[in-house]
Protein backbone atom coordinates (compact mmCIF):
# COMPACT_ATOMS: atom_id res chain seq x y z
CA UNK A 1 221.14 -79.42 16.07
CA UNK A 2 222.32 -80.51 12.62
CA UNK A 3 218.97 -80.40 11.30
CA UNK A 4 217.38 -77.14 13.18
CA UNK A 5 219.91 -75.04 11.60
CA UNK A 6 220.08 -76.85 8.14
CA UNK A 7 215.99 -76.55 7.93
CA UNK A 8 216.72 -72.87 8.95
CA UNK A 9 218.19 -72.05 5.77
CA UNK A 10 221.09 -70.90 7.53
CA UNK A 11 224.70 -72.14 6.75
CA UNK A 12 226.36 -74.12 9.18
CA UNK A 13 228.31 -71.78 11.54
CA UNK A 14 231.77 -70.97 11.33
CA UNK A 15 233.14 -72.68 14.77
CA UNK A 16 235.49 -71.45 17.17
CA UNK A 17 237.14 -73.68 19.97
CA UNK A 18 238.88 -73.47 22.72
CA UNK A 19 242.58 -74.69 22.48
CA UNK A 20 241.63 -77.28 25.67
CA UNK A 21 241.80 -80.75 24.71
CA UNK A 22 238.17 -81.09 25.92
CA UNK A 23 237.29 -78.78 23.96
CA UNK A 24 238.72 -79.75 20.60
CA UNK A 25 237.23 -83.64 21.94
CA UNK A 26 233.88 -81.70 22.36
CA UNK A 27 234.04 -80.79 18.59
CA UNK A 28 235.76 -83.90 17.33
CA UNK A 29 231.97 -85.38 18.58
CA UNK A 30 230.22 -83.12 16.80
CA UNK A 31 232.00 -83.67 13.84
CA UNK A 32 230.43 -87.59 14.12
CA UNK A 33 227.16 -86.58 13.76
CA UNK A 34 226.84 -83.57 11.62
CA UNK A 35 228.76 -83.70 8.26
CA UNK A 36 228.72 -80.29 7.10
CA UNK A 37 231.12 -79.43 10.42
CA UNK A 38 233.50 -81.64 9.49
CA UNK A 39 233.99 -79.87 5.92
CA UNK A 40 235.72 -76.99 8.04
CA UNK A 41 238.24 -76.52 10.02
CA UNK A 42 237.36 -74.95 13.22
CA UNK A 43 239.61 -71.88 14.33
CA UNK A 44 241.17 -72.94 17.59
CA UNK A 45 241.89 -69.66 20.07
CA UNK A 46 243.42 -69.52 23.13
CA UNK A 47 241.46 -66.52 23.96
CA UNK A 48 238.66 -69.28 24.37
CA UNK A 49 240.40 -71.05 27.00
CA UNK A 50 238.86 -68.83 29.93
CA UNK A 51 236.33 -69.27 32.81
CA UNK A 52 235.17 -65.31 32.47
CA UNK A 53 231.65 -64.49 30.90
CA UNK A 54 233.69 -60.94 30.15
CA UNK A 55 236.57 -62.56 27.88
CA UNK A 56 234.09 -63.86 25.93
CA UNK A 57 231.37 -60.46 25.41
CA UNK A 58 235.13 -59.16 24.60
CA UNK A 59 236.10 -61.64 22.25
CA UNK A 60 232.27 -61.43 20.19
CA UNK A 61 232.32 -57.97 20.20
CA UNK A 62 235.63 -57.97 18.30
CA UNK A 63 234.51 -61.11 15.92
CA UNK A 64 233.91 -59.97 12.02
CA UNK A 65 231.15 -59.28 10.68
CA UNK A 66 231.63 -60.44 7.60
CA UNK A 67 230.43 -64.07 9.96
CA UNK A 68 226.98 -64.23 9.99
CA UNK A 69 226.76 -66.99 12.60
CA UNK A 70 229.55 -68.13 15.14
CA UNK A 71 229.47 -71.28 17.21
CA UNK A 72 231.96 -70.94 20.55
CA UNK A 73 232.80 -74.77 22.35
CA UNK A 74 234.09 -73.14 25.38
CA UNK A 75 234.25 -73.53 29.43
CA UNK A 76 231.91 -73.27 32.21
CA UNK A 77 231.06 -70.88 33.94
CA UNK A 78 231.89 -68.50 31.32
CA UNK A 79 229.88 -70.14 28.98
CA UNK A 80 226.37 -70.39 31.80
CA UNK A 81 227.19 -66.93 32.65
CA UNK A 82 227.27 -65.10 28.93
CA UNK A 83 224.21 -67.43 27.78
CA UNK A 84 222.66 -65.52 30.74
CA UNK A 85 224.52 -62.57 30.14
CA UNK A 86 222.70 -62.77 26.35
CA UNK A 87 219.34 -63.86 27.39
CA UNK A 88 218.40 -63.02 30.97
CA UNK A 89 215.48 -64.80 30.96
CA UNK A 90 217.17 -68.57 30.29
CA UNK A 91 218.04 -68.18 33.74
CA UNK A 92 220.36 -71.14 33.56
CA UNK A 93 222.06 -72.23 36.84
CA UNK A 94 224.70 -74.44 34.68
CA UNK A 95 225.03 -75.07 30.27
CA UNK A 96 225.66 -78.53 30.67
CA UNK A 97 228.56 -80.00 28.91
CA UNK A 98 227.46 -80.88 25.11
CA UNK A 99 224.68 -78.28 25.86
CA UNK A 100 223.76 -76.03 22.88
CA UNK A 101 221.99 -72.73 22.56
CA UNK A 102 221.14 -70.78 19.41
CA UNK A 103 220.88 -67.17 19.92
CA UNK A 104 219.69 -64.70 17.77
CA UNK A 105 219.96 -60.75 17.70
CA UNK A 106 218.19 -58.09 15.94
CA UNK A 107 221.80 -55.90 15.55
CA UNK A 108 224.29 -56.53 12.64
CA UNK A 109 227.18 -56.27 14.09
CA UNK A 110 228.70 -58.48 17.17
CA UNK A 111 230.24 -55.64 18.96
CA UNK A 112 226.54 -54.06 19.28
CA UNK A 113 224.92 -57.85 20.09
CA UNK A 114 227.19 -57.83 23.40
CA UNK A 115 226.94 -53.80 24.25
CA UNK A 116 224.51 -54.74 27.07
CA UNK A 117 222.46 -57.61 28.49
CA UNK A 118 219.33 -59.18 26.99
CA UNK A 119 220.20 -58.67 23.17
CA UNK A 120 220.04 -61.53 22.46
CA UNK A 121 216.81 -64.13 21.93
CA UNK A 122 217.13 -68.08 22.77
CA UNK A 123 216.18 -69.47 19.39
CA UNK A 124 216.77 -73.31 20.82
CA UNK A 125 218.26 -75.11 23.46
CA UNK A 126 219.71 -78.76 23.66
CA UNK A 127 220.94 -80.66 26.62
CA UNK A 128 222.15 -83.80 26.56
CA UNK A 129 220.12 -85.24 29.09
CA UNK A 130 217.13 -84.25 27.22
CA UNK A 131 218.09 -85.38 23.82
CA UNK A 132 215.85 -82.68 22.05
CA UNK A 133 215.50 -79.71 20.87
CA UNK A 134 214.07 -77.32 23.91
């Protein structure tokens, strides 16, 4: 993922955890293998710590945007359910854990990216199991 969004020309995203332990594990790995996270220091928020696709189209649509990019680490199935929520047609029955997805959207602010479903496009996928880029 390190490389997709570095070739992009887009800065590395600001990152937003979940207070969990599993969660701050989840980005302590990602920190291993892609040196530009681990210059920042993630912003940890309770308000992460949820199973409910609607905390989290709440919490985006009140995010700055003066952030051009956001990365959430998160919980299932609220994660599954506002990747779907985003991008209808991903269809995913389950974002596995590790699983990435890059969205984009054509509005400039978040509050108007998560006004209604399918505003969003599925840029790239990874999966663990896969290994790659989808």
């Amino acid at each position: 993922m390190q490389a997709e969004i570095e070739g992009s020309g887009r800065e590395t995203p600001q990152f937003f955890v979940s207070t969990a332990q599993r969660a701050r594990e989840t980005f302590d790995g990602l920190m291993l293998g892609w040196p530009s996270v681990s210059e920042q220091v993630p912003k940890y928020d309770d308000a992460l710590y949820t199973f409910n696709e609607r905390d989290l189209i709440d919490w985006i649509a009140a995010a700055t945007d003066d952030l051009d990019s956001i990365a959430l680490i998160g919980h299932n199935p609220a994660m599954t359910e506002l990747a779907n929520f985003v991008c209808p047609t991903l269809a995913l029955s389950n974002l596995p854990t590790a699983g990435w997805l890059w969205f984009c959207f054509d509005d400039h602010s978040w509050d108007a990216s998560v006004q209604s479903p399918g505003r969003g496009r599925c840029h790239s996928m990874y999966t663990p199991k896969s290994g790659k880029l989808l």
